[in-house]
PDB file of N, CA and C in Angstrom:
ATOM      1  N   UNK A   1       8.137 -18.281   8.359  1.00  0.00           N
ATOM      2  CA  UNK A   1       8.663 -17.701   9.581  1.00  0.00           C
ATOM      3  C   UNK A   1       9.799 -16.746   9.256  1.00  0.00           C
ATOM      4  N   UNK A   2       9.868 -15.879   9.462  1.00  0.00           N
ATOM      5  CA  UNK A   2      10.890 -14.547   9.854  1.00  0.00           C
ATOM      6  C   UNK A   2      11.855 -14.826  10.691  1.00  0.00           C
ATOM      7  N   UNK A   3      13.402 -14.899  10.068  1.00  0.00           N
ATOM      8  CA  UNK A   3      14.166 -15.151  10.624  1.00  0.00           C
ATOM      9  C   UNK A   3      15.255 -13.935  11.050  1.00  0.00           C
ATOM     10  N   UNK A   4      15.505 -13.815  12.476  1.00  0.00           N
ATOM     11  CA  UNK A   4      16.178 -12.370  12.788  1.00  0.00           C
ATOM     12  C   UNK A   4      15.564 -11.337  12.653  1.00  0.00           C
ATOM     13  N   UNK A   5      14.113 -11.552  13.529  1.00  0.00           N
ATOM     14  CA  UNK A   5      12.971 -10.677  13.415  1.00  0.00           C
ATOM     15  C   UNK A   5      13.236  -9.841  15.108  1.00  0.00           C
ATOM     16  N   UNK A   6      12.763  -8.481  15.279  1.00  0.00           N
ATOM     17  CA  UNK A   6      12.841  -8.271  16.604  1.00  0.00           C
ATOM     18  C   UNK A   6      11.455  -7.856  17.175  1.00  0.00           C
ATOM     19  N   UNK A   7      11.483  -8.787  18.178  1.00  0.00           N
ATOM     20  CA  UNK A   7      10.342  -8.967  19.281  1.00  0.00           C
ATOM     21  C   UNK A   7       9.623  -7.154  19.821  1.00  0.00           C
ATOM     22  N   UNK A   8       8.843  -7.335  19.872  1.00  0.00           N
ATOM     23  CA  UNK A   8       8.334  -5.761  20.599  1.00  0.00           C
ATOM     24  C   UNK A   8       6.538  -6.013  20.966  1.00  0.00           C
ATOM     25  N   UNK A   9       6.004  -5.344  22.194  1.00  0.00           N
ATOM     26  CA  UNK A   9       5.065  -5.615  22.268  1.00  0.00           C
ATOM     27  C   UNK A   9       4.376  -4.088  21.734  1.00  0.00           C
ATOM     28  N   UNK A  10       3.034  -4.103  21.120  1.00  0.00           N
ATOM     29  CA  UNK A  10       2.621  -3.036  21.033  1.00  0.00           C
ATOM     30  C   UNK A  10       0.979  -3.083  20.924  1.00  0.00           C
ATOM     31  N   UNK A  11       0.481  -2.208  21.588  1.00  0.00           N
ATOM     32  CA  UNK A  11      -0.882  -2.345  21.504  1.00  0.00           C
ATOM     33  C   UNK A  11      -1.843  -2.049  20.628  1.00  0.00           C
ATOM     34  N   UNK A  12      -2.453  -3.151  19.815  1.00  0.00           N
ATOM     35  CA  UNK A  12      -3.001  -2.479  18.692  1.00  0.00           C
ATOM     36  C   UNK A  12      -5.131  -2.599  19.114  1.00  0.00           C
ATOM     37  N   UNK A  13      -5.926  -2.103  18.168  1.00  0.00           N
ATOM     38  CA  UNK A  13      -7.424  -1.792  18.065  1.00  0.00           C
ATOM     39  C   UNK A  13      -7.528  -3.468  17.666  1.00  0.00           C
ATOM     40  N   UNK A  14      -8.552  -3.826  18.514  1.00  0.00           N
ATOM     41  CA  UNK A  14      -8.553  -5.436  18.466  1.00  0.00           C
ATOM     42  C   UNK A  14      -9.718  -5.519  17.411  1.00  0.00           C
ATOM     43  N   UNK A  15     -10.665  -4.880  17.178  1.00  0.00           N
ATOM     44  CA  UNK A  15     -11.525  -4.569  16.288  1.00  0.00           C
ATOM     45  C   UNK A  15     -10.350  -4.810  14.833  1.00  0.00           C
ATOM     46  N   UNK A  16      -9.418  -3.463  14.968  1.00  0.00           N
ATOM     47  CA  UNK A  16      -8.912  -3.774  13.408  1.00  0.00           C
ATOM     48  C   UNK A  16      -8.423  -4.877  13.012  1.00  0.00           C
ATOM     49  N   UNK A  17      -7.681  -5.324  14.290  1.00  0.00           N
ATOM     50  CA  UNK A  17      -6.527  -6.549  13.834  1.00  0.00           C
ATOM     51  C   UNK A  17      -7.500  -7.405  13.397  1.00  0.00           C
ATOM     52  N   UNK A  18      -8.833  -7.930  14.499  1.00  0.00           N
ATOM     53  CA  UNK A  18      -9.935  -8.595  13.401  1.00  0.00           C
ATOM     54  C   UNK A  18     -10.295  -8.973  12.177  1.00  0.00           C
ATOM     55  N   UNK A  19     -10.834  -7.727  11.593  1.00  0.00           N
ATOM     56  CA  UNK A  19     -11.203  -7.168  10.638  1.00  0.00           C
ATOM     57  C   UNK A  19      -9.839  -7.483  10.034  1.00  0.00           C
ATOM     58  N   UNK A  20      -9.087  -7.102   9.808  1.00  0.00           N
ATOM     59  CA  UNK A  20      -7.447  -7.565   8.674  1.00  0.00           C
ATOM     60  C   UNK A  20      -7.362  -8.817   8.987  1.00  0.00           C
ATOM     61  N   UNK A  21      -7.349  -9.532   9.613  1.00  0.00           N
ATOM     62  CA  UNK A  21      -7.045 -10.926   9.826  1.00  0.00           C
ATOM     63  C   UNK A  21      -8.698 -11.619   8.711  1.00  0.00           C
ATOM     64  N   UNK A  22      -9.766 -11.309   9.081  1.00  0.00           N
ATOM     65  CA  UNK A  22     -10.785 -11.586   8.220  1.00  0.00           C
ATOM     66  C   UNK A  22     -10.381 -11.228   6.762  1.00  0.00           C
ATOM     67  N   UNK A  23     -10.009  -9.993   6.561  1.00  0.00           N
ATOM     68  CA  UNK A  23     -10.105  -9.494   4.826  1.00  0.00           C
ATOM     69  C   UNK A  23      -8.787 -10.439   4.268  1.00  0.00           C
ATOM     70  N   UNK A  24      -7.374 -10.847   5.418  1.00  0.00           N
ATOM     71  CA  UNK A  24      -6.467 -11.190   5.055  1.00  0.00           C
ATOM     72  C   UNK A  24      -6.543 -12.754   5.006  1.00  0.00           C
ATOM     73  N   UNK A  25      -7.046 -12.860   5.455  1.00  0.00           N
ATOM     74  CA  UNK A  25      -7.074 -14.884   6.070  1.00  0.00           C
ATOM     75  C   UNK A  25      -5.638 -15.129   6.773  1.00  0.00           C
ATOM     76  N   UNK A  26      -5.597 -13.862   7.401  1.00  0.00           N
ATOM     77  CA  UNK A  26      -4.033 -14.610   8.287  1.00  0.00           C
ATOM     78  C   UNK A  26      -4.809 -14.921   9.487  1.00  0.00           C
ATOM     79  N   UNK A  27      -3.488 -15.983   9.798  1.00  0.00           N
ATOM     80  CA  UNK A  27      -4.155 -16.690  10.966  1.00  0.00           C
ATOM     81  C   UNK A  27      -3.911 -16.540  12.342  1.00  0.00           C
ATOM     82  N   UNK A  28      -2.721 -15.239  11.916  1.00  0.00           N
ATOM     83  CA  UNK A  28      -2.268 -14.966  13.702  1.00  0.00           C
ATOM     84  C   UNK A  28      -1.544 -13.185  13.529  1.00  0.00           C
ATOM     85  N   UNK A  29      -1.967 -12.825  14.793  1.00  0.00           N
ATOM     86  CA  UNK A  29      -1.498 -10.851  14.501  1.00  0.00           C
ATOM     87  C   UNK A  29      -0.217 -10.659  14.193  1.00  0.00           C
ATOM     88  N   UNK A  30       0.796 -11.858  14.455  1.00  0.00           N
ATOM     89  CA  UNK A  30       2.273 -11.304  13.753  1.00  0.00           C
ATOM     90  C   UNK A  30       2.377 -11.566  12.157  1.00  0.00           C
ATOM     91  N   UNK A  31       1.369 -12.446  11.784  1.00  0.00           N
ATOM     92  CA  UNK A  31       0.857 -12.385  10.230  1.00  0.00           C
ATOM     93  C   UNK A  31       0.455 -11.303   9.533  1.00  0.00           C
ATOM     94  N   UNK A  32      -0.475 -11.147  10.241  1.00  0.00           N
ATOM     95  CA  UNK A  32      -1.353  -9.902   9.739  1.00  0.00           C
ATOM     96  C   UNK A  32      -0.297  -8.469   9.973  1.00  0.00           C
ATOM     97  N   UNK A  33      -0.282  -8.457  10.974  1.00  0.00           N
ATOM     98  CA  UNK A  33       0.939  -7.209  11.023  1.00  0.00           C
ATOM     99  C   UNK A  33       2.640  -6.996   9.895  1.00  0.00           C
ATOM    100  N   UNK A  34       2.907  -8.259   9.735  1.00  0.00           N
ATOM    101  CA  UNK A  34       3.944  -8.012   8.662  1.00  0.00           C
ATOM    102  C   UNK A  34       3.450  -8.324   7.561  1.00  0.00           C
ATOM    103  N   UNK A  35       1.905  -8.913   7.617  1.00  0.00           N
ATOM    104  CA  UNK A  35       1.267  -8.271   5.813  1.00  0.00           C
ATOM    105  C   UNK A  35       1.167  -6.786   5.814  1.00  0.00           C
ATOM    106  N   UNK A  36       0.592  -6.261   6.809  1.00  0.00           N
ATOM    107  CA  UNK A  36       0.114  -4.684   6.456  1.00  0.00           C
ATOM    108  C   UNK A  36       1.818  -4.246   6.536  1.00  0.00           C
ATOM    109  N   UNK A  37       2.958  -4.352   7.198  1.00  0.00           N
ATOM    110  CA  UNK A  37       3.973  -3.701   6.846  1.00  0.00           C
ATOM    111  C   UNK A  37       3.961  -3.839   5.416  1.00  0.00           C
ATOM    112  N   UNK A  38       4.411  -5.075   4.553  1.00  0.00           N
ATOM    113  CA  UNK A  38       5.053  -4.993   3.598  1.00  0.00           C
ATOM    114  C   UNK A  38       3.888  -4.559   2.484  1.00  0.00           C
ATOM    115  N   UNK A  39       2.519  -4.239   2.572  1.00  0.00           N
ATOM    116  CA  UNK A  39       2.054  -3.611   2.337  1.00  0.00           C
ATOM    117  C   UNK A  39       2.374  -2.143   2.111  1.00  0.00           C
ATOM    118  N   UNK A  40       2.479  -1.603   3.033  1.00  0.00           N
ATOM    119  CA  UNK A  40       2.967  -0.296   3.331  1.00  0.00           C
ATOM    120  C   UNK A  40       3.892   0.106   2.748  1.00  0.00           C
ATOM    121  N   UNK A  41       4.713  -0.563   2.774  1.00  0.00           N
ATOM    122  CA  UNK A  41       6.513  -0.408   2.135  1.00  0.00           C
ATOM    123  C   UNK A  41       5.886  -0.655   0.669  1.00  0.00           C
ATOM    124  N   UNK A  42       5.145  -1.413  -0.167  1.00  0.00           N
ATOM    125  CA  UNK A  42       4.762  -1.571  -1.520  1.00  0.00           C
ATOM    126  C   UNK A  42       4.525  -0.620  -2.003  1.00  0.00           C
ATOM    127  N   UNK A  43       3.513  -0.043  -1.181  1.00  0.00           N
ATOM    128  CA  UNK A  43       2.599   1.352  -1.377  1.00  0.00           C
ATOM    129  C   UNK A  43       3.274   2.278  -1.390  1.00  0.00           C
ATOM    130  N   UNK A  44       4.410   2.560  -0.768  1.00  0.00           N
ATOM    131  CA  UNK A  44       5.139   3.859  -0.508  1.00  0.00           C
ATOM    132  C   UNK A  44       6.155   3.229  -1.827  1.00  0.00           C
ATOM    133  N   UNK A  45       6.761   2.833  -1.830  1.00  0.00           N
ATOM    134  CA  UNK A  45       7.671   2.172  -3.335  1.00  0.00           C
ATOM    135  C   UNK A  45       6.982   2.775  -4.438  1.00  0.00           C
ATOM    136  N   UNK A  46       5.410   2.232  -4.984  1.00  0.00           N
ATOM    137  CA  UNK A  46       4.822   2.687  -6.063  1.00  0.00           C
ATOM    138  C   UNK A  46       4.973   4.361  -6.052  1.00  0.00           C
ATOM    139  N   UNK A  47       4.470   4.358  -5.137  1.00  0.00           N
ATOM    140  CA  UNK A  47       4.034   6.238  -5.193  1.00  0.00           C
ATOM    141  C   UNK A  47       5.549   6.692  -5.219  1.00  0.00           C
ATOM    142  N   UNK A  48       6.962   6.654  -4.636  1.00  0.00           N
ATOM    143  CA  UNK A  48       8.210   7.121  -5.055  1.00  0.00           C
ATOM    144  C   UNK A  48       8.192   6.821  -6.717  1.00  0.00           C
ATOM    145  N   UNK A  49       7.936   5.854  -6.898  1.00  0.00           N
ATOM    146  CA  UNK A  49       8.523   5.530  -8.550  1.00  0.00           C
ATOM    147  C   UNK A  49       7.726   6.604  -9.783  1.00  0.00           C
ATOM    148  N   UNK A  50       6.708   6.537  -8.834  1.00  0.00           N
ATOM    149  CA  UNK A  50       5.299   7.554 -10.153  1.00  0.00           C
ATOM    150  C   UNK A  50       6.298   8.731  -9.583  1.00  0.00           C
ATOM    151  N   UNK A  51       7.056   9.086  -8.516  1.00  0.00           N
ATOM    152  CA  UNK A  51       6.840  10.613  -8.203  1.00  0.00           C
ATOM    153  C   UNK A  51       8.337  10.621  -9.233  1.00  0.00           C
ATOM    154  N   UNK A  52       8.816   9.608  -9.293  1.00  0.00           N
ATOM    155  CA  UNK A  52       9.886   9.787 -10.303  1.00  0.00           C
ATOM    156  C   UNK A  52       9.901  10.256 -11.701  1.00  0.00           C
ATOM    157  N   UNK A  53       9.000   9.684 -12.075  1.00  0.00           N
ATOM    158  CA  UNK A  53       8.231  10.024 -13.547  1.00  0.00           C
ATOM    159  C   UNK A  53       7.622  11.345 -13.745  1.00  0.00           C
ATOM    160  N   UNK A  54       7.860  12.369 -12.863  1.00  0.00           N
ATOM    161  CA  UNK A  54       7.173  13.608 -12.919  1.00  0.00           C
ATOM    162  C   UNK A  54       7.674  14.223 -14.269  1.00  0.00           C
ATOM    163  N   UNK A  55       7.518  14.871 -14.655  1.00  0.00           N
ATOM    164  CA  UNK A  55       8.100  15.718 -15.833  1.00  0.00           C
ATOM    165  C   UNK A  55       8.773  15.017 -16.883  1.00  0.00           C
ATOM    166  N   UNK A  56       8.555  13.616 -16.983  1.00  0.00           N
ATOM    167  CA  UNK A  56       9.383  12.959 -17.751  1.00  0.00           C
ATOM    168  C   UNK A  56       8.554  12.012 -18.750  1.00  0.00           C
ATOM    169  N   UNK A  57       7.135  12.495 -18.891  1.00  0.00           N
ATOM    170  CA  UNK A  57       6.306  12.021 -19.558  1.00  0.00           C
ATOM    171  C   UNK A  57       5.861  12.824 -20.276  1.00  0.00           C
ATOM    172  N   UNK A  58       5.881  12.659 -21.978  1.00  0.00           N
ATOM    173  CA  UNK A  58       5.232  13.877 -22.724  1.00  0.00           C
ATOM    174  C   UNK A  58       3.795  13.757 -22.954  1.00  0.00           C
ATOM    175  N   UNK A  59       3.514  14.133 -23.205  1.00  0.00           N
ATOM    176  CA  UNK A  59       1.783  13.951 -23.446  1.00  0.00           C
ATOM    177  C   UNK A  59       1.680  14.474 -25.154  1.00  0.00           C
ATOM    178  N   UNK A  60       0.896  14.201 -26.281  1.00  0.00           N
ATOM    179  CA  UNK A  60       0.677  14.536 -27.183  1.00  0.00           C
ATOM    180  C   UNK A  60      -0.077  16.297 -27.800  1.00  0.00           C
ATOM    181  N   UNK A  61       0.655  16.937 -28.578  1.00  0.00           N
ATOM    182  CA  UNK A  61      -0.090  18.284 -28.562  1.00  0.00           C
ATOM    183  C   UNK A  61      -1.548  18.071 -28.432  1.00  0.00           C
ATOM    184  N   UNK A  62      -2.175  18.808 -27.602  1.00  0.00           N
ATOM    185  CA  UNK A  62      -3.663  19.117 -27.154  1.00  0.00           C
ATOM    186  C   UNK A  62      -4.403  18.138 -26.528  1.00  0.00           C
ATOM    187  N   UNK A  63      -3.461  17.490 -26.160  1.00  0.00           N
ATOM    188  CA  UNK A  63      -4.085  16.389 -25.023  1.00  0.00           C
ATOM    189  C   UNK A  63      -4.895  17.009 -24.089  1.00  0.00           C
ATOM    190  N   UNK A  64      -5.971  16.800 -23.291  1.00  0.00           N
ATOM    191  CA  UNK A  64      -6.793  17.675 -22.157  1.00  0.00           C
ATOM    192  C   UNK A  64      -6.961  16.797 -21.315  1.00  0.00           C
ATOM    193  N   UNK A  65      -5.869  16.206 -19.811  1.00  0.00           N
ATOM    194  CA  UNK A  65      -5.746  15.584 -18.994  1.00  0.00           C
ATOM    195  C   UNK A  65      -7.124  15.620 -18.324  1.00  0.00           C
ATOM    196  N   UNK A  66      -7.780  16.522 -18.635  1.00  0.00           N
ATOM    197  CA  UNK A  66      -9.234  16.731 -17.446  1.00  0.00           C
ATOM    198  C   UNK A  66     -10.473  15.772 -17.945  1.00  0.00           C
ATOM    199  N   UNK A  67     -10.424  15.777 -19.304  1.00  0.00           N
ATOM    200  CA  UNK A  67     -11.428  15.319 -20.248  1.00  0.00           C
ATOM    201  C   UNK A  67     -10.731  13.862 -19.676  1.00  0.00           C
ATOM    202  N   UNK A  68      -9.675  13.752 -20.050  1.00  0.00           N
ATOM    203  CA  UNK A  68      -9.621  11.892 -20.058  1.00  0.00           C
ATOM    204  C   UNK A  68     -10.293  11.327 -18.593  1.00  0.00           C
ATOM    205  N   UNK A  69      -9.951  12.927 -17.562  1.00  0.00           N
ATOM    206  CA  UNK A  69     -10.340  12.035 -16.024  1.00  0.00           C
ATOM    207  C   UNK A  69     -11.337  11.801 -15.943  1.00  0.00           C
ATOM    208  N   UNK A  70     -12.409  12.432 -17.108  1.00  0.00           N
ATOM    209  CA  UNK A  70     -14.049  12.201 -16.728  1.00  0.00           C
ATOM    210  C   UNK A  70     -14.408  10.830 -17.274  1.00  0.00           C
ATOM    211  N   UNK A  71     -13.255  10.754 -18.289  1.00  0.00           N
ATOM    212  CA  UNK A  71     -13.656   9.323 -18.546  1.00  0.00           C
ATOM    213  C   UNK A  71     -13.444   7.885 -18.135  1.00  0.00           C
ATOM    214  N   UNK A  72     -12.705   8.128 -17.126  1.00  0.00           N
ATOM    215  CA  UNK A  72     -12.335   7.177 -16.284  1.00  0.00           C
ATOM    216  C   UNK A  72     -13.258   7.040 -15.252  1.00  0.00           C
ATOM    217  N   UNK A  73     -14.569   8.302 -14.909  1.00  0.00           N
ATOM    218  CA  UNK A  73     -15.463   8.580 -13.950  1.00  0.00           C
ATOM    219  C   UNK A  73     -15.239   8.703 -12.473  1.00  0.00           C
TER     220      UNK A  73
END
């Protein structure tokens, strides 16, 4: 339980909340809804940290970033 949480009603696609409550096994929409937040907040965290690393990674002379992507398919 979430303590010093604030109340709000909001209308969500009853289809999705479904569907996330199925893929999630939560058992109730204020579950499922502060999984997909802190989801969200994870997701946006990773992608700041990579965007941190921009230019700060060397790569080896004649590396060909394109070739490796094919091999990942």
């Amino acid at each position: 339980m979430v303590t010093g949480g604030m109340r709000t009603n909001i209308v969500f696609d009853d289809a999705l909340i479904d569907e996330a409550m199925a893929l999630t096994g939560a058992r109730s929409r204020s579950e499922v809804v502060r999984l997909a937040l802190q989801e969200l907040v994870k997701s946006r965290r990773k992608r700041k940290n990579l965007a941190d690393l921009a230019g700060r990674i060397r790569f080896r002379p004649g590396f060909d970033h394109k070739a490796a992507r094919k091999l990942r398919g």
